[in-house]
Protein backbone atom coordinates (compact mmCIF):
# COMPACT_ATOMS: atom_id res chain seq x y z
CA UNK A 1 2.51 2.67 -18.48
CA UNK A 2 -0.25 0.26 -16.91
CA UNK A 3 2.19 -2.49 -17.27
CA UNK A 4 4.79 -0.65 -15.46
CA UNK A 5 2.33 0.32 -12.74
CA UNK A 6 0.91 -3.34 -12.86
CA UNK A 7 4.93 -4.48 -12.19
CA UNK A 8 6.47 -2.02 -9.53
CA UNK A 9 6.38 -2.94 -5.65
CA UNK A 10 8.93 -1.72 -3.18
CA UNK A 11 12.30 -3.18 -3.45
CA UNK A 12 14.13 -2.88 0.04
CA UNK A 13 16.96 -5.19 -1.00
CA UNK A 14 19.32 -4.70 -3.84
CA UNK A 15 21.70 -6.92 -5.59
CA UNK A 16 25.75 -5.69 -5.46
CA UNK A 17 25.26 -4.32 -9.37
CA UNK A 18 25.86 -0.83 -9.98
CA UNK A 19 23.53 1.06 -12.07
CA UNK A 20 24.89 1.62 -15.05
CA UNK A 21 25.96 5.40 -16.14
CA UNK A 22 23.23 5.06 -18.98
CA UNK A 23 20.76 4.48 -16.73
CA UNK A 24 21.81 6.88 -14.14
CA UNK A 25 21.47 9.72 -17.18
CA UNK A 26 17.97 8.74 -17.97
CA UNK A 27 17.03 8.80 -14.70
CA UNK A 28 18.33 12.27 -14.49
CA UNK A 29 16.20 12.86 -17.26
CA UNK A 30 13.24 11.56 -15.78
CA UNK A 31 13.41 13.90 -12.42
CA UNK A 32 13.97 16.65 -14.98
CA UNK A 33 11.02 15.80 -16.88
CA UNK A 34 8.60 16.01 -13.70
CA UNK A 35 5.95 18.65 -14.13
CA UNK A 36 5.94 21.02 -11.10
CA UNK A 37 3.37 23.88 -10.38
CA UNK A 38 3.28 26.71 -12.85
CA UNK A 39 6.22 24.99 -14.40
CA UNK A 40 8.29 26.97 -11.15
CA UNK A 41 10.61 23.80 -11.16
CA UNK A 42 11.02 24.07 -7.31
CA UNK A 43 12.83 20.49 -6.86
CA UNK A 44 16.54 19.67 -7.19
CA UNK A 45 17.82 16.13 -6.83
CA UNK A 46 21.57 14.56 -5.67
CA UNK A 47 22.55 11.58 -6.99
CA UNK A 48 24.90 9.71 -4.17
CA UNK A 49 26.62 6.49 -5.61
CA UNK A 50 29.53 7.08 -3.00
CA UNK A 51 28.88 3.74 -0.44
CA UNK A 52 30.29 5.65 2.03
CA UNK A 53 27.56 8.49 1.56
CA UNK A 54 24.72 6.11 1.22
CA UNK A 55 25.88 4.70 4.45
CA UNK A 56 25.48 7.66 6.35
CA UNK A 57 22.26 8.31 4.92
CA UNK A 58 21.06 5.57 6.45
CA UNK A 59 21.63 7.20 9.81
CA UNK A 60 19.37 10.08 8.73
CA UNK A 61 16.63 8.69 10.73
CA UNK A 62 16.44 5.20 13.44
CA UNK A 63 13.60 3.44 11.21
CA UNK A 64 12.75 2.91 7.44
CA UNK A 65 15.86 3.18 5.90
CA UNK A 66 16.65 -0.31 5.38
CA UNK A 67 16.95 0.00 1.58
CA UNK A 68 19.90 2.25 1.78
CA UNK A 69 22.03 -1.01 3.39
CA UNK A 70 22.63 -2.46 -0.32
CA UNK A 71 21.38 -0.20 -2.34
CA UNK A 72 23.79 1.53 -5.12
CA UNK A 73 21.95 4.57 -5.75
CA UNK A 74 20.71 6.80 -3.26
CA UNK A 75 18.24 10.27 -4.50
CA UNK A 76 17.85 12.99 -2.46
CA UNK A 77 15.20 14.73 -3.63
CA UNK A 78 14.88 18.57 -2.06
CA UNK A 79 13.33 22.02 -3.21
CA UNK A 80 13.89 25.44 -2.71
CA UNK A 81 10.81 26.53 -0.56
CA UNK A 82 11.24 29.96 -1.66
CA UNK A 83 10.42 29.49 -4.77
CA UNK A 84 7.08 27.58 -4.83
CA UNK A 85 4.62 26.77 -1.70
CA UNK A 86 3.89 23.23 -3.34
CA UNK A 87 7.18 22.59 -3.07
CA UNK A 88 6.35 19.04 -1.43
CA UNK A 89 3.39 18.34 -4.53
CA UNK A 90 6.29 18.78 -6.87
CA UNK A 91 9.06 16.51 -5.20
CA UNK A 92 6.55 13.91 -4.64
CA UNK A 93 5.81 13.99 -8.32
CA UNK A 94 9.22 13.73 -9.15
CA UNK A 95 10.04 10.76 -6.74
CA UNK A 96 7.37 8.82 -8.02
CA UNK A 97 8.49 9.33 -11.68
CA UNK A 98 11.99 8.43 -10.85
CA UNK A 99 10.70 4.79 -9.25
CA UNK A 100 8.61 4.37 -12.80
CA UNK A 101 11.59 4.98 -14.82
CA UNK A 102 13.50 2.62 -12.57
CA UNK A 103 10.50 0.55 -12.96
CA UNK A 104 10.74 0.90 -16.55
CA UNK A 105 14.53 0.22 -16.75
CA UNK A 106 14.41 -2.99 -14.70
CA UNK A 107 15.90 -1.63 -11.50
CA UNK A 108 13.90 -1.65 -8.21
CA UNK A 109 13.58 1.57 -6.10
CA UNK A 110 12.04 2.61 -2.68
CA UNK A 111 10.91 5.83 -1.35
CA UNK A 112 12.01 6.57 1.65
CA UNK A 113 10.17 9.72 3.80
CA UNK A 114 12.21 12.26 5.19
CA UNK A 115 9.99 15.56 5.98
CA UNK A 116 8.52 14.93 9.32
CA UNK A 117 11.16 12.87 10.49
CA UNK A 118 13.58 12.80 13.07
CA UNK A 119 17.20 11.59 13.23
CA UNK A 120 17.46 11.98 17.11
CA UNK A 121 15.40 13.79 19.70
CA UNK A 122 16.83 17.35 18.77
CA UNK A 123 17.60 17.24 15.22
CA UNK A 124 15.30 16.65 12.45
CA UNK A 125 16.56 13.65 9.40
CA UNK A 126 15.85 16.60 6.78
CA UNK A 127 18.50 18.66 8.68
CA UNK A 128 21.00 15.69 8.86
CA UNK A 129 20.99 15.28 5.23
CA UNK A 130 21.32 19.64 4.81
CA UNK A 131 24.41 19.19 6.55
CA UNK A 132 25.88 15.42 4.99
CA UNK A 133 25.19 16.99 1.95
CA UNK A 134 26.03 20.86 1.82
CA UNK A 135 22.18 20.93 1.28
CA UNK A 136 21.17 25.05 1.44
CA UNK A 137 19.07 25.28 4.44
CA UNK A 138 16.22 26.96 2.05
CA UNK A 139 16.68 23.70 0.60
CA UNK A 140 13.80 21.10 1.94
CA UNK A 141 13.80 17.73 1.64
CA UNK A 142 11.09 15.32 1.09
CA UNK A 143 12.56 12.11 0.20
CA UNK A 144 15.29 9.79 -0.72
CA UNK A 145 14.15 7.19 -3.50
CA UNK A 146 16.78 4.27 -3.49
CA UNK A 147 17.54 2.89 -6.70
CA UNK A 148 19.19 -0.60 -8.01
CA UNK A 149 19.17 -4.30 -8.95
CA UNK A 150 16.60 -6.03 -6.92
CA UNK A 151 17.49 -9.11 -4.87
CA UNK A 152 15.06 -10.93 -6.20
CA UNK A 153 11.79 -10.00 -8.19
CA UNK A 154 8.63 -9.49 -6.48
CA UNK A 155 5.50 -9.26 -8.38
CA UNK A 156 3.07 -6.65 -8.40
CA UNK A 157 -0.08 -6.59 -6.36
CA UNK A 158 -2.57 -8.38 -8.27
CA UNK A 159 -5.56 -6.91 -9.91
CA UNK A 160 -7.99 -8.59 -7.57
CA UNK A 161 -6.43 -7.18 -4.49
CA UNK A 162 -7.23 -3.54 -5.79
CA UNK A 163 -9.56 -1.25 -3.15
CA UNK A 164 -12.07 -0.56 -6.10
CA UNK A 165 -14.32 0.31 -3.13
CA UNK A 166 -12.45 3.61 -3.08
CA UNK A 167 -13.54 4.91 -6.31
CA UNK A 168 -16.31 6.67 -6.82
CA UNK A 169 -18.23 8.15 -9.38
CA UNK A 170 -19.23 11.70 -9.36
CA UNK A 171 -20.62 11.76 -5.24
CA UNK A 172 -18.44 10.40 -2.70
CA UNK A 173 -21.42 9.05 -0.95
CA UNK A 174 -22.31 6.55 -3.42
């Protein structure tokens, strides 16, 4: 796991490769696999491999949605808010284990933020992609984590640029 960790960065740009069905299945496994509060299991995820779809995604919102331009795998990642008021701990649990199993697969992935967003002045991006996607409207969503070949590799942040000056043992103050 460190040596994933120690690997991943951001990938905005993707190569024209599709993901390969395999893959796709054991990411599906991985998103199923993410622990939620009280094991409630709040969080549902669509797949979109349809261009067409991931191109109007990328009019969910007018800024940070660049990796959706050439990537090949687009998740939407969404829970039922009735079901579990740490509905956004969970999904953000399960987007982050979907980019370490892309991580771990060799494919790059990006999160990109959708709760708190807008797609224009009146509509919000979350309610953009309820209606692109027949999304229920008890249906939130938190992110889209883009998935693929990456352009070209990018290596992790080195160990010497870690913030160890925001860990702290046992006080905060010291």
């Amino acid at each position: 796991m460190i040596d994933i960790l120690r690997k991943r960065r951001s990938i905005r740009k993707y190569t024209t490769q599709k993901v390969e069905a395999e893959k796709i299945e054991l990411l599906k496994e991985a998103a199923l696999r993410s622990p939620s509060s009280k094991n409630i299991n709040p969080w549902e995820f669509v797949f979109v491999d349809d261009k067409t779809l991931i191109e109007k995604l990328k009019s969910c919102k007018p800024h940070g949605v660049a990796p959706l331009s050439t990537a090949p795998l687009a998740v939407v990642v969404c829970a039922d808010e009735t079901k579990n008021d740490v509905w956004v701990e969970d999904c953000s649990i399960a987007s982050i284990l979907l980019q370490l199993t892309a991580q771990s697969l060799d494919l790059g992935s990006c999160w990109i933020q959708v709760r708190k967003r807008m797609h224009d002045e009146t509509v919000s991006a979350e309610k953009y992609i309820q209606n692109l996607l027949n999304i229920p409207a008890n249906f939130r969503v938190l992110s889209i984590v883009t998935v693929g070949y990456p352009e070209k590799q990018r290596d992790g942040k080195p160990f010497e640029e870690l913030q160890f000056e925001k860990i702290r043992m046992n006080d905060f103050e010291k």
